[in-house]
Protein backbone atom coordinates (compact mmCIF):
# COMPACT_ATOMS: atom_id res chain seq x y z
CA UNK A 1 0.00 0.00 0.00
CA UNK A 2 2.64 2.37 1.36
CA UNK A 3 4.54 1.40 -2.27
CA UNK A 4 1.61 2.30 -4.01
CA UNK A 5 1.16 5.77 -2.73
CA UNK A 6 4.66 6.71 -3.15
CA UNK A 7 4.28 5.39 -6.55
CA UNK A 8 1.72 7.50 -7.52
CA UNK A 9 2.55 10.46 -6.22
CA UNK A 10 6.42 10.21 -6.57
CA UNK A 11 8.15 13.15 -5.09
CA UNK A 12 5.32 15.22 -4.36
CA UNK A 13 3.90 13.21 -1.41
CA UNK A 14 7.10 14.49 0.48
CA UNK A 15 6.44 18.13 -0.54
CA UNK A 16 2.96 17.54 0.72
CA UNK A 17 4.32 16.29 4.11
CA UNK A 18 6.78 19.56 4.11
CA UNK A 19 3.71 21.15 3.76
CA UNK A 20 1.68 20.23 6.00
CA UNK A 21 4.70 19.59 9.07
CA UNK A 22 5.07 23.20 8.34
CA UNK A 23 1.60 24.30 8.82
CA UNK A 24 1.30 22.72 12.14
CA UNK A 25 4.39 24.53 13.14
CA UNK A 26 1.94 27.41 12.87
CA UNK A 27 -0.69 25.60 14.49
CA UNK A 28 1.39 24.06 16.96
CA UNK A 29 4.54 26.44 17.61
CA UNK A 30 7.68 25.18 19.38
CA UNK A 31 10.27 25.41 15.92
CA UNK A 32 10.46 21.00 16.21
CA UNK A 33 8.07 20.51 13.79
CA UNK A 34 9.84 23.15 11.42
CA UNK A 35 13.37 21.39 10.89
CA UNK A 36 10.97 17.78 10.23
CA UNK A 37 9.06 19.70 7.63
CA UNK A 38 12.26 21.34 6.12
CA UNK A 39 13.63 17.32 6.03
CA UNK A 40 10.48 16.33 3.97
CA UNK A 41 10.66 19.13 1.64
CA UNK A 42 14.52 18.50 1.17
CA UNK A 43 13.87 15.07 0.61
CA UNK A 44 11.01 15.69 -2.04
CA UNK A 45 13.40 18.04 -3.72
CA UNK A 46 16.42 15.56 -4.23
CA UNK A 47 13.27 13.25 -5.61
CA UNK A 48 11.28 15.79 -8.23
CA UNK A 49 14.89 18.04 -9.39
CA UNK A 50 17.19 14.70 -10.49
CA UNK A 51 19.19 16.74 -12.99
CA UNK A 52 20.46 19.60 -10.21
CA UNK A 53 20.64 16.50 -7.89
CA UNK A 54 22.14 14.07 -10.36
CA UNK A 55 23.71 12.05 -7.13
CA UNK A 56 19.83 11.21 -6.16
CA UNK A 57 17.44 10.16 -9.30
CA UNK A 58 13.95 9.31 -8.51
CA UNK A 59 14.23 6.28 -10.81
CA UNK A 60 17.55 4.79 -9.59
CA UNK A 61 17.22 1.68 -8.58
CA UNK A 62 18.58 2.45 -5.12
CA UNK A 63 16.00 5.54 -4.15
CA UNK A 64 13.38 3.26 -3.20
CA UNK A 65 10.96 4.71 -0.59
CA UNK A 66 12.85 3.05 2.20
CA UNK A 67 15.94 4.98 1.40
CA UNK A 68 13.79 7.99 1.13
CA UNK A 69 12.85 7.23 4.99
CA UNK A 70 15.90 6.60 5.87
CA UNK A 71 17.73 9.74 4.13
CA UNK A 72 14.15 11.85 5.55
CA UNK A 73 14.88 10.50 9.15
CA UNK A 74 18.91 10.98 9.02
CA UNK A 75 18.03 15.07 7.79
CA UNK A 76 15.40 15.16 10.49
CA UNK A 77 17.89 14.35 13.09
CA UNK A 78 20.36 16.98 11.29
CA UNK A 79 17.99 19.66 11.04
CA UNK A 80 16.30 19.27 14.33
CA UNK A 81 20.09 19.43 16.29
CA UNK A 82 21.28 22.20 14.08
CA UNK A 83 18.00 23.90 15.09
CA UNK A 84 18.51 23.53 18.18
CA UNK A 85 21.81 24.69 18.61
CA UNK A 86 20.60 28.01 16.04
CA UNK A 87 17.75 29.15 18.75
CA UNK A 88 19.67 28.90 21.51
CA UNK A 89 20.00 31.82 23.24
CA UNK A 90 23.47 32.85 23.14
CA UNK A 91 25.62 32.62 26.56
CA UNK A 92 26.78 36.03 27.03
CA UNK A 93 27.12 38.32 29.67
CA UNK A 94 24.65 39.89 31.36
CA UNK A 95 24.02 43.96 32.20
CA UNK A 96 22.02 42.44 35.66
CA UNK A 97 23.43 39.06 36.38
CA UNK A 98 21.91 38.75 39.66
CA UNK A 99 18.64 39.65 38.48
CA UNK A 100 16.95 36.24 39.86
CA UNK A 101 18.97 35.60 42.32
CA UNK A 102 17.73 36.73 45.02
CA UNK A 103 19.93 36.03 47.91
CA UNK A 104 23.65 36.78 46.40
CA UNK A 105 21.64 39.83 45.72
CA UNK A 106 22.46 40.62 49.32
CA UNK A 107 25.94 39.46 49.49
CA UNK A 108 27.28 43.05 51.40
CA UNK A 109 24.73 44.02 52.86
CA UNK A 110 24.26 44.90 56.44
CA UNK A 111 21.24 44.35 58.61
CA UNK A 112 20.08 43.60 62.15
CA UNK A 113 19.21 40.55 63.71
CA UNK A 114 15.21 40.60 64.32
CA UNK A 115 15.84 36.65 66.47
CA UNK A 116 18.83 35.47 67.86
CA UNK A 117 20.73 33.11 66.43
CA UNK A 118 21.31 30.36 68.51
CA UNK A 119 22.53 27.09 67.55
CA UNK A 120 23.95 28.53 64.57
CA UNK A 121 20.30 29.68 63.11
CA UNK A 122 18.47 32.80 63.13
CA UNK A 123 16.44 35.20 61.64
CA UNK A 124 17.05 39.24 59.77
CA UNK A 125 14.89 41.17 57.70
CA UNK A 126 16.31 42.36 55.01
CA UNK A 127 13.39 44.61 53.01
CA UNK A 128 10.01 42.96 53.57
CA UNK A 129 11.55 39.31 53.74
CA UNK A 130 12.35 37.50 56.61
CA UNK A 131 15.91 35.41 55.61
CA UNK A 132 17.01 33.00 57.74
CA UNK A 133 20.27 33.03 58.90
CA UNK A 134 23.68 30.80 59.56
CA UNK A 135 26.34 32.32 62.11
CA UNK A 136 28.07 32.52 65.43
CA UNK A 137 25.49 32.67 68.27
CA UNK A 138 24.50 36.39 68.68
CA UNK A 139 21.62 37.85 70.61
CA UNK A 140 18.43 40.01 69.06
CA UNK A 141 19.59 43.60 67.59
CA UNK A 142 22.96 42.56 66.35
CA UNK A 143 24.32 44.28 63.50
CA UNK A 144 25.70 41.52 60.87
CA UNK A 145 26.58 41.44 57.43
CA UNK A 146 25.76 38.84 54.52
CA UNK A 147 28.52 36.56 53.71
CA UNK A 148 27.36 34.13 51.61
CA UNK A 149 24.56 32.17 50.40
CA UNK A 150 23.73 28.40 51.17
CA UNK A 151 22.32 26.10 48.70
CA UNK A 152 19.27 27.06 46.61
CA UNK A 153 18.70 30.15 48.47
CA UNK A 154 17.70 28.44 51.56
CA UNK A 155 19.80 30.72 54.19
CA UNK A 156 22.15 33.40 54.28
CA UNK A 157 25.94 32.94 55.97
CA UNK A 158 26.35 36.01 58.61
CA UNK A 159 28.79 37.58 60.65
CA UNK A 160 28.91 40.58 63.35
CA UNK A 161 29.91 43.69 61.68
């Protein structure tokens, strides 16, 4: 059946997949379904130009519809990693490269202890958020200063100013 089709159609039924693959990436946006599409039409273009693709002939003995598959799923996989790698964003500096994170944000800064920290926890408000805090044991109303950050955001590392 699947021999048939392809038979009857020829190189069109992978422009028609092109086609459509790329009108569901307008359906369904997300740039996957875009490099697929671009494979199909590629594909269908090696099989309906033979003389600017002389190295791929539609009647060659060799570009049966399997190898059409295969060559369609090797330039999916092409197009689909080179896409990839084209919309990512680019790793470059930032002008605010704290912007969310919110606790080396406060690396520096000075407040006062609003609990005591005993046992090595406590608690400062810094703005309108209550932080909890790692240090030396110091009583209510000590001035510290932000050290460090733990993991995830979780606490801030104090000392007495």
């Amino acid at each position: 059946m699947i021999e048939s089709v392809i038979a009857e159609l020829g190189p069109w039924n992978w422009i028609v997949l092109g086609c459509v693959l790329l009108a569901l990436e307008i359906v369904a946006p997300g740039f996957f379904l875009l490099w697929i599409g671009l494979a199909a039409v590629v594909v269908g273009a090696f099989s309906l130009f033979p003389g600017v693709f002389s190295f791929l002939l539609w009647d060659a003995s060799w570009w049966v519809w399997e190898t059409q598959v295969l060559v369609f799923l090797v330039l999916s996989v092409l197009f689909a990693y080179a896409g990839s790698r084209l919309m990512r964003p680019k790793k470059g500096d930032s002008d605010q490269p704290l912007l969310n994170r919110r606790g080396e944000q406060l690396i520096g800064r000075t407040a006062t202890l609003t609990e005591p920290i005993a046992n090595g926890r406590g608690r400062i408000r810094i703005g309108d958020t209550l932080w909890r805090v790692t240090g030396p044991d110091l009583p209510a109303g000590t001035q510290v200063r932000v050290n460090a950050v733990t993991a995830a955001d979780l606490e801030l590392v104090v000392e007495k100013v």
